[in-house]
N, C-alpha and C. Protein backbone atom coordinates (compact mmCIF):
# COMPACT_ATOMS: atom_id res chain seq x y z
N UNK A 1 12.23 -21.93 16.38
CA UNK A 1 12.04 -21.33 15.07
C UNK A 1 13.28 -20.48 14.76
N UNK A 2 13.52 -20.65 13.47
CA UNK A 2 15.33 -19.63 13.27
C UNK A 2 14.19 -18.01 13.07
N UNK A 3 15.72 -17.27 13.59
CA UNK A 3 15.24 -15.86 13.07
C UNK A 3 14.93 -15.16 11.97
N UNK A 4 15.06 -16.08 10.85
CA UNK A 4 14.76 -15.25 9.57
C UNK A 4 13.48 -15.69 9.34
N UNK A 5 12.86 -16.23 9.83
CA UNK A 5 11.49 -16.36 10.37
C UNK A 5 10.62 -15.70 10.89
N UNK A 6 11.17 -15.04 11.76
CA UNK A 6 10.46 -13.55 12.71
C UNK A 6 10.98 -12.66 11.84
N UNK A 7 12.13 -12.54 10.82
CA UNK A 7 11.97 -11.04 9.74
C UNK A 7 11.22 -11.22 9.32
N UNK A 8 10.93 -12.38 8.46
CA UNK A 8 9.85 -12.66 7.54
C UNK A 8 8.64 -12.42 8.03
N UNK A 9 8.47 -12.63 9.17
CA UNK A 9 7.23 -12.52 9.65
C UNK A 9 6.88 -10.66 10.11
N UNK A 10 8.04 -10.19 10.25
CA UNK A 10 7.82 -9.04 10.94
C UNK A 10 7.38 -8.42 9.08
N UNK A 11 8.54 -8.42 8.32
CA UNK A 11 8.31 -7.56 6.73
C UNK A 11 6.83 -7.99 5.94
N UNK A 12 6.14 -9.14 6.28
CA UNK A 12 4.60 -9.36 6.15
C UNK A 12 3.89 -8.28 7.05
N UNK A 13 3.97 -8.53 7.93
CA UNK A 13 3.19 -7.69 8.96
C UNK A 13 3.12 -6.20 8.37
N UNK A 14 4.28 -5.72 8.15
CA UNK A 14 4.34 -4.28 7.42
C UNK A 14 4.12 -4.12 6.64
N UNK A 15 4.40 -4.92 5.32
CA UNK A 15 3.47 -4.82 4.23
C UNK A 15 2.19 -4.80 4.20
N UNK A 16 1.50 -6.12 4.87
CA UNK A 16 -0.27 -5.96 5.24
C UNK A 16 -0.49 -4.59 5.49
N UNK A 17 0.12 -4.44 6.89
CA UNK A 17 -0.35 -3.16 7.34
C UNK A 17 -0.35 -2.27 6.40
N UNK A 18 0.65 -1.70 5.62
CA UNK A 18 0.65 -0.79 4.85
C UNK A 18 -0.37 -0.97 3.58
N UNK A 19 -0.50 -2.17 3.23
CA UNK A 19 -1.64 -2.09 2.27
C UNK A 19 -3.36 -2.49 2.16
N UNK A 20 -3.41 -2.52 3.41
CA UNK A 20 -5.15 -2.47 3.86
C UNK A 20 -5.54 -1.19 3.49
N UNK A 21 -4.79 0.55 4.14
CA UNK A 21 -5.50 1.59 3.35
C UNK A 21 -5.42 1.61 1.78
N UNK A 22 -4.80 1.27 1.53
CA UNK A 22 -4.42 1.21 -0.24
C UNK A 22 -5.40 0.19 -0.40
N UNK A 23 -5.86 -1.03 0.15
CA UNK A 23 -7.24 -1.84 -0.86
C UNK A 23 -8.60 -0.89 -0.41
N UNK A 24 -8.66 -0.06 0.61
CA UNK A 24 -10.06 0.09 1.29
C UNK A 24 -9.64 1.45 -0.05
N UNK A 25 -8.95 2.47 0.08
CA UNK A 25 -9.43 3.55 -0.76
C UNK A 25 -9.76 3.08 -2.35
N UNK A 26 -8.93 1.95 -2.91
CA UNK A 26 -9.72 1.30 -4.17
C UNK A 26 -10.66 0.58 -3.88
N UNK A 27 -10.97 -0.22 -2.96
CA UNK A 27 -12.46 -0.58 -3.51
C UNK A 27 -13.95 0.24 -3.24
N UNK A 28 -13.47 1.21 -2.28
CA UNK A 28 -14.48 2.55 -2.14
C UNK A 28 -14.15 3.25 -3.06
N UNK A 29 -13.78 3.69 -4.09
CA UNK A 29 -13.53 4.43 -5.66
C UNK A 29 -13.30 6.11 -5.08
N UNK A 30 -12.49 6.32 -3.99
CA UNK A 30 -11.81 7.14 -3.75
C UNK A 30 -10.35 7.29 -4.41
N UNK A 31 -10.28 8.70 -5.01
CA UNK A 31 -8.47 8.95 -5.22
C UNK A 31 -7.68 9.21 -4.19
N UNK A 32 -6.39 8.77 -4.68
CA UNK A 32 -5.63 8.74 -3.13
C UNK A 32 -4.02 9.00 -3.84
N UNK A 33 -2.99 9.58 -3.22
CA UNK A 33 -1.76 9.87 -3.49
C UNK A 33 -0.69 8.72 -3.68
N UNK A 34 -0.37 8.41 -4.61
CA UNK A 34 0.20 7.46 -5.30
C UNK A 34 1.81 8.48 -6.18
N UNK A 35 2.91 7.21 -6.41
CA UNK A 35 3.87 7.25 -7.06
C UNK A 35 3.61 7.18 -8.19
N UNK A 36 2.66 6.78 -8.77
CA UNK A 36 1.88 7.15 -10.63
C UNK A 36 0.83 7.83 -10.67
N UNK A 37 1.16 8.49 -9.86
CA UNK A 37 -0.10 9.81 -10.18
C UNK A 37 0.58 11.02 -11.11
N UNK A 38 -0.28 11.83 -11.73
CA UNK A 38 0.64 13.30 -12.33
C UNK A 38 -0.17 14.77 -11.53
N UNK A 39 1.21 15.07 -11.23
CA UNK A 39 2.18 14.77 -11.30
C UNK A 39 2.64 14.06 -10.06
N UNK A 40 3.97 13.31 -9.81
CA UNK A 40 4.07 12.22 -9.61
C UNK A 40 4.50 12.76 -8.34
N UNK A 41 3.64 11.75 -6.78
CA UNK A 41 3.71 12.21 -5.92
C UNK A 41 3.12 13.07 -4.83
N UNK A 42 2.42 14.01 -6.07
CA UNK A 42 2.09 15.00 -5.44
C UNK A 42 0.21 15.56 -5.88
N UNK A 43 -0.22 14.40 -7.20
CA UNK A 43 -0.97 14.34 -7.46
C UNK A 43 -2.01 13.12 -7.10
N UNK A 44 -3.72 13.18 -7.49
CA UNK A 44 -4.22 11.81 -7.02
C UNK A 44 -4.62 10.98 -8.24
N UNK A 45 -4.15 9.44 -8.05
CA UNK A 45 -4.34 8.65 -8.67
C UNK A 45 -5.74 7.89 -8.97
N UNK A 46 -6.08 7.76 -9.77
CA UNK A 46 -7.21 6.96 -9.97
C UNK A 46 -7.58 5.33 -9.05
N UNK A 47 -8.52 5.07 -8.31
CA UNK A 47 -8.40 3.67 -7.88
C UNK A 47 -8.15 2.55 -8.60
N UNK A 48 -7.93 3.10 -9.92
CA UNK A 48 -8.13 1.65 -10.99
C UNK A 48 -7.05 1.08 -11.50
N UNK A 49 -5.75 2.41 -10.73
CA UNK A 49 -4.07 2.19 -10.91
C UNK A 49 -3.71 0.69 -10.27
């Protein structure tokens, strides 16, 4: 298998990972700290963002 194969595979892996808490706090209708929140960053976003 060439290596840009295992990046690819590794930059999936991190993405998933990183966005399983981001689907579980929207589909439990919890707010959670987001880059479009106000204010931005530092505030919580709606799950419906």
């Amino acid at each position: 298998m060439a290596w840009y194969a295992y990046l690819a595979y590794f930059f999936a892996g991190v993405f998933l990972a990183n966005g399983v808490p981001h689907f579980v706090h929207g589909i439990s209708g919890k707010k959670f700290q987001s880059p479009f929140a106000s204010p931005p960053a530092v505030g919580e976003s709606s799950p419906l963002v």
